[in-house]
N, C-alpha and C. Protein backbone atom coordinates (compact mmCIF):
# COMPACT_ATOMS: atom_id res chain seq x y z
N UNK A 1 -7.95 2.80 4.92
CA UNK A 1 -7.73 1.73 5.88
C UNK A 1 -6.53 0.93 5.43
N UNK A 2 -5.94 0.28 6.51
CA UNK A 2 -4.64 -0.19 6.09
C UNK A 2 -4.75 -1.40 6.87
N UNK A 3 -4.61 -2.61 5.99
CA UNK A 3 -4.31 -4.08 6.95
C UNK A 3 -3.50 -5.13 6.48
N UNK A 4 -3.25 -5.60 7.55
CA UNK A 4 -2.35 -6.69 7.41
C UNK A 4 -2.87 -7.57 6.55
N UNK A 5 -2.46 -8.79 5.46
CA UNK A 5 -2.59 -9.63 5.31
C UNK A 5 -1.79 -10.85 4.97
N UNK A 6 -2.25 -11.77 5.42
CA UNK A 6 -2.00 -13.07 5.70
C UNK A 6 -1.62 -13.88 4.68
N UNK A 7 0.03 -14.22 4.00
CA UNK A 7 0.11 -14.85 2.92
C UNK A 7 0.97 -16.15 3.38
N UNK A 8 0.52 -16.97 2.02
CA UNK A 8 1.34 -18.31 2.66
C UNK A 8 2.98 -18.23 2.53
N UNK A 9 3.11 -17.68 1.62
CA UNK A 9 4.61 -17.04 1.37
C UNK A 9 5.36 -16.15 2.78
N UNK A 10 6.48 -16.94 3.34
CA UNK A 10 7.05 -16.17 4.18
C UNK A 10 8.17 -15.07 4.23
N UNK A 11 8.40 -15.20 2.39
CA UNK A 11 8.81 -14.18 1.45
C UNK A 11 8.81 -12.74 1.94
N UNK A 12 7.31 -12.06 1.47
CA UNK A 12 7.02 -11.25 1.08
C UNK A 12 5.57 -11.11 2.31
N UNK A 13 5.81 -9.96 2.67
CA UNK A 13 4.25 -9.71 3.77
C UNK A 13 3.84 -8.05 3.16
N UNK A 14 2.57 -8.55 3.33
CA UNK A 14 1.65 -7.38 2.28
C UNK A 14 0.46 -6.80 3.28
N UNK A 15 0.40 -5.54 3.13
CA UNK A 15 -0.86 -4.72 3.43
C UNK A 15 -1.61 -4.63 2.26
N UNK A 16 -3.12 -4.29 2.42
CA UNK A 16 -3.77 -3.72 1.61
C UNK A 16 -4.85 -2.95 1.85
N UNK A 17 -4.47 -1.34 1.61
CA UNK A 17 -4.84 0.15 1.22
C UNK A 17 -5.42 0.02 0.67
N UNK A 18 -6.80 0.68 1.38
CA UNK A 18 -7.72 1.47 0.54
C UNK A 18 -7.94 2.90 0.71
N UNK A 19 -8.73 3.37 -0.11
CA UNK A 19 -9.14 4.74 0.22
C UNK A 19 -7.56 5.72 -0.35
N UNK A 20 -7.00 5.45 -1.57
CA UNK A 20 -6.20 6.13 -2.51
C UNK A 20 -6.27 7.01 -3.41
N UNK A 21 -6.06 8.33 -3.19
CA UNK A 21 -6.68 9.20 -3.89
C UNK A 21 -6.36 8.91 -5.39
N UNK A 22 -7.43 9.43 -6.41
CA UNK A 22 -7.67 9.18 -7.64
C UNK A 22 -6.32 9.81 -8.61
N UNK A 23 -5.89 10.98 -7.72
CA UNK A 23 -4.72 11.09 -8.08
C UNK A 23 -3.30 10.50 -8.39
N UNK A 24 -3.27 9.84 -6.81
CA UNK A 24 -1.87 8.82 -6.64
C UNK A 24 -1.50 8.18 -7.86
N UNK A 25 -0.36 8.05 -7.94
CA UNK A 25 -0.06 6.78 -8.61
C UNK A 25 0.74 5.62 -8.11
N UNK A 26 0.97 4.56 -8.82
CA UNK A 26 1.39 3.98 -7.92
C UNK A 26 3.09 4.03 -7.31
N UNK A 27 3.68 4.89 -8.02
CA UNK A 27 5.56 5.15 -8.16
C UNK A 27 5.17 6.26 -6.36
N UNK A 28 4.00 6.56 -6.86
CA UNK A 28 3.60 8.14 -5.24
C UNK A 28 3.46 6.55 -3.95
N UNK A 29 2.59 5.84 -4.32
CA UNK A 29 2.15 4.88 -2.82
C UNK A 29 3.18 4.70 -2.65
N UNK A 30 4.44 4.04 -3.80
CA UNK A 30 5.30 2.92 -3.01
C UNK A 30 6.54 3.75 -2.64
N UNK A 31 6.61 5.01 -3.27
CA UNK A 31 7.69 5.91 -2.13
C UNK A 31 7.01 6.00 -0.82
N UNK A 32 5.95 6.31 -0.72
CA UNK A 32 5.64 6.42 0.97
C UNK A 32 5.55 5.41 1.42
N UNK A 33 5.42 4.60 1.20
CA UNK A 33 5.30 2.97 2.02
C UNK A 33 7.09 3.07 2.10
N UNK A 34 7.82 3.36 1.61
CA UNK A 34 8.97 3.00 1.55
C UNK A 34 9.57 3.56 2.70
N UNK A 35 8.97 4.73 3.10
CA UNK A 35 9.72 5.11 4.81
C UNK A 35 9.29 4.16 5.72
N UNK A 36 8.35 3.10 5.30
CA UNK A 36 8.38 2.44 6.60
C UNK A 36 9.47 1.12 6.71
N UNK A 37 9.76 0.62 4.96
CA UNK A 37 10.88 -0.16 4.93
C UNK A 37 10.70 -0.90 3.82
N UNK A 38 11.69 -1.93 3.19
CA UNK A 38 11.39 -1.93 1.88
C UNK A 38 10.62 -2.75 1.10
N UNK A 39 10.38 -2.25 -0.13
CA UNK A 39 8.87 -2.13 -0.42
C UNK A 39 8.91 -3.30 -1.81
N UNK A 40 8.94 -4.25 -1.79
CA UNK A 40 9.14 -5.36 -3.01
C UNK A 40 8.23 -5.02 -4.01
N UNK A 41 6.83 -4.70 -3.94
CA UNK A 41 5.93 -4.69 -4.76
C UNK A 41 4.97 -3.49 -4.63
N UNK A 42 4.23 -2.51 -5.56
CA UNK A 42 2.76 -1.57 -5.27
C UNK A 42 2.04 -2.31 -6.55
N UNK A 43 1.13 -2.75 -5.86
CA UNK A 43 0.16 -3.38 -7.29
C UNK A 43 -1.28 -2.68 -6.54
N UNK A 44 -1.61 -1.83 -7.63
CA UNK A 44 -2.81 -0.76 -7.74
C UNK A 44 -3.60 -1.07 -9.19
N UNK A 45 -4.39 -1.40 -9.21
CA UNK A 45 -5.39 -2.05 -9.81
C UNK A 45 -6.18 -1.40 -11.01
N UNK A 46 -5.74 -1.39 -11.86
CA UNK A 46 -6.93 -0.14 -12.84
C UNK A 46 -8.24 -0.68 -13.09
N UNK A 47 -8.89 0.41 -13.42
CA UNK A 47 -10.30 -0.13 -14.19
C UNK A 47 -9.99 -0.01 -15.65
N UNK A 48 -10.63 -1.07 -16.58
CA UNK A 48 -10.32 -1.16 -17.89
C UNK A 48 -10.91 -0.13 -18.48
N UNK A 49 -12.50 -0.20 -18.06
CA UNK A 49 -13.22 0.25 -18.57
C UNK A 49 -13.39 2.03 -18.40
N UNK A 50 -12.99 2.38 -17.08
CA UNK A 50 -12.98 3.73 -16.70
C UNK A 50 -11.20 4.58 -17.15
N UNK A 51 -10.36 3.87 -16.46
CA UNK A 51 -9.13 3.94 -17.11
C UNK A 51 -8.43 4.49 -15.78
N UNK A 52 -9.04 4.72 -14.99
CA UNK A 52 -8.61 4.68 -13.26
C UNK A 52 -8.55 3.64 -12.83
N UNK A 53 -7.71 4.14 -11.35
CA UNK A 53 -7.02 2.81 -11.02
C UNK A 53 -8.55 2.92 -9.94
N UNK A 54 -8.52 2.11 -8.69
CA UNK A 54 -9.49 0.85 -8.39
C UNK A 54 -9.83 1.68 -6.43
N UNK A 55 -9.01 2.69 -6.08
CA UNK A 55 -8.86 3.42 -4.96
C UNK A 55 -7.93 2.37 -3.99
N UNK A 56 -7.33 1.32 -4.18
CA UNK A 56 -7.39 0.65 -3.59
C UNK A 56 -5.69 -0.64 -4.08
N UNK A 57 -4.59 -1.02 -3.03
CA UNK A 57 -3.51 -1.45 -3.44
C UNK A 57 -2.85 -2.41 -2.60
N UNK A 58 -2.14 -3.34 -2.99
CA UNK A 58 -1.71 -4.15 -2.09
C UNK A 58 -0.03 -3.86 -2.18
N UNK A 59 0.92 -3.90 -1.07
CA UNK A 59 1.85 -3.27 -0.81
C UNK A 59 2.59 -4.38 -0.46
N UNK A 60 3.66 -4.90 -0.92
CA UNK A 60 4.22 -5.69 -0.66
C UNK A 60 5.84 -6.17 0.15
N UNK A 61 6.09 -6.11 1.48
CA UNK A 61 7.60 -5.43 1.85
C UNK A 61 8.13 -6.83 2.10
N UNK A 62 9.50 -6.57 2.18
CA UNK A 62 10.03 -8.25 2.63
C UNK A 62 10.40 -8.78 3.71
N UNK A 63 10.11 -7.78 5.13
CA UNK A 63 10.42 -8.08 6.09
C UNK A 63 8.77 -7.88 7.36
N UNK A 64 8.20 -8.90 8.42
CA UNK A 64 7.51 -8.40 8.98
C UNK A 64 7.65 -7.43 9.67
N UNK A 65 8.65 -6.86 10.28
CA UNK A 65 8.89 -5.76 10.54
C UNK A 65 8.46 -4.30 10.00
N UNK A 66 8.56 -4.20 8.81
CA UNK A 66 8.27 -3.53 7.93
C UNK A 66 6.48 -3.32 7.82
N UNK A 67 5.70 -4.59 8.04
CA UNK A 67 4.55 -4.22 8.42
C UNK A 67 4.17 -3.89 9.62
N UNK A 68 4.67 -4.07 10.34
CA UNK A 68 4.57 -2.97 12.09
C UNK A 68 5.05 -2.14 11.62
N UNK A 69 6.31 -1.59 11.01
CA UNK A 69 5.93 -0.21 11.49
C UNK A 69 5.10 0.86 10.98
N UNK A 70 4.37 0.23 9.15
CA UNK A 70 3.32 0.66 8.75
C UNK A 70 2.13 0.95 9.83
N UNK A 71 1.33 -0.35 10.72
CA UNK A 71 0.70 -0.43 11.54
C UNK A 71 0.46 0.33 12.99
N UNK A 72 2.21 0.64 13.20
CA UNK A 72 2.20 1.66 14.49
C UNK A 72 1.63 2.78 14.08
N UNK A 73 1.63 3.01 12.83
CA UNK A 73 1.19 4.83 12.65
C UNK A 73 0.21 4.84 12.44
N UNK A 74 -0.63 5.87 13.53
CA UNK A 74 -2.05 5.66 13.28
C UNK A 74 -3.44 6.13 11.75
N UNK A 75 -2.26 6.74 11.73
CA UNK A 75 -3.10 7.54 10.46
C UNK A 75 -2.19 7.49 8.98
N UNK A 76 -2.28 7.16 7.64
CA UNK A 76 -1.79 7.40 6.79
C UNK A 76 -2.24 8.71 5.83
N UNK A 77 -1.45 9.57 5.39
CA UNK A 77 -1.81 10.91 4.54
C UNK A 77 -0.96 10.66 3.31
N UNK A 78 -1.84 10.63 2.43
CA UNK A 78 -1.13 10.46 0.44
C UNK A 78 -2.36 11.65 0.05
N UNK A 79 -1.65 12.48 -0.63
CA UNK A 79 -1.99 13.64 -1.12
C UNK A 79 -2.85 14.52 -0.68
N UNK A 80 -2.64 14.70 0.83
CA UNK A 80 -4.04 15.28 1.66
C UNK A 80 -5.07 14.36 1.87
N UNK A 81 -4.89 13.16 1.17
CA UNK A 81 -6.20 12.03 2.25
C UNK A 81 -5.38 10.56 2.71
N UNK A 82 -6.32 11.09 3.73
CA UNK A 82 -6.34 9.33 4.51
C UNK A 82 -6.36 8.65 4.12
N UNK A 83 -5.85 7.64 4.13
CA UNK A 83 -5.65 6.35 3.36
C UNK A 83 -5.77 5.12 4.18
């Protein structure tokens, strides 16, 4: 799932992805986020304790634009899954 969220900063506008395969990393999310436009931040979350990351990332681009056109596409695919 992929959504918008709402920051007070008019900086930086961020989605946040879930459902990231255990594989990805995060250099893999933020090239693909990057065809939609550019990409300031991938912060993907590890577990301390497991040593995997969390399935789950917040994406950070600098233009709202950039989050439409994430949003127009209905479906996201990172390594054979939906995201």
């Amino acid at each position: 799932a992929v959504r918008a969220v709402r920051r007070r900063s008019r900086r930086l506008f961020d989605i946040f992805v879930t459902e990231i395969p255990w594989t990805a990393s995060s250099k893999e999310v933020k090239e693909y986020f990057s065809q939609f436009g550019s990409v300031q931040r991938c912060q993907l979350p590890f577990d301390r304790n497991t040593g995997f990351h969390r399935r789950y990332c917040w994406i950070k681009f600098s233009a709202p634009e950039d989050v439409q056109n994430v949003l127009q596409k209905d479906s996201h695919i990172l390594e054979g899954s939906k995201v």
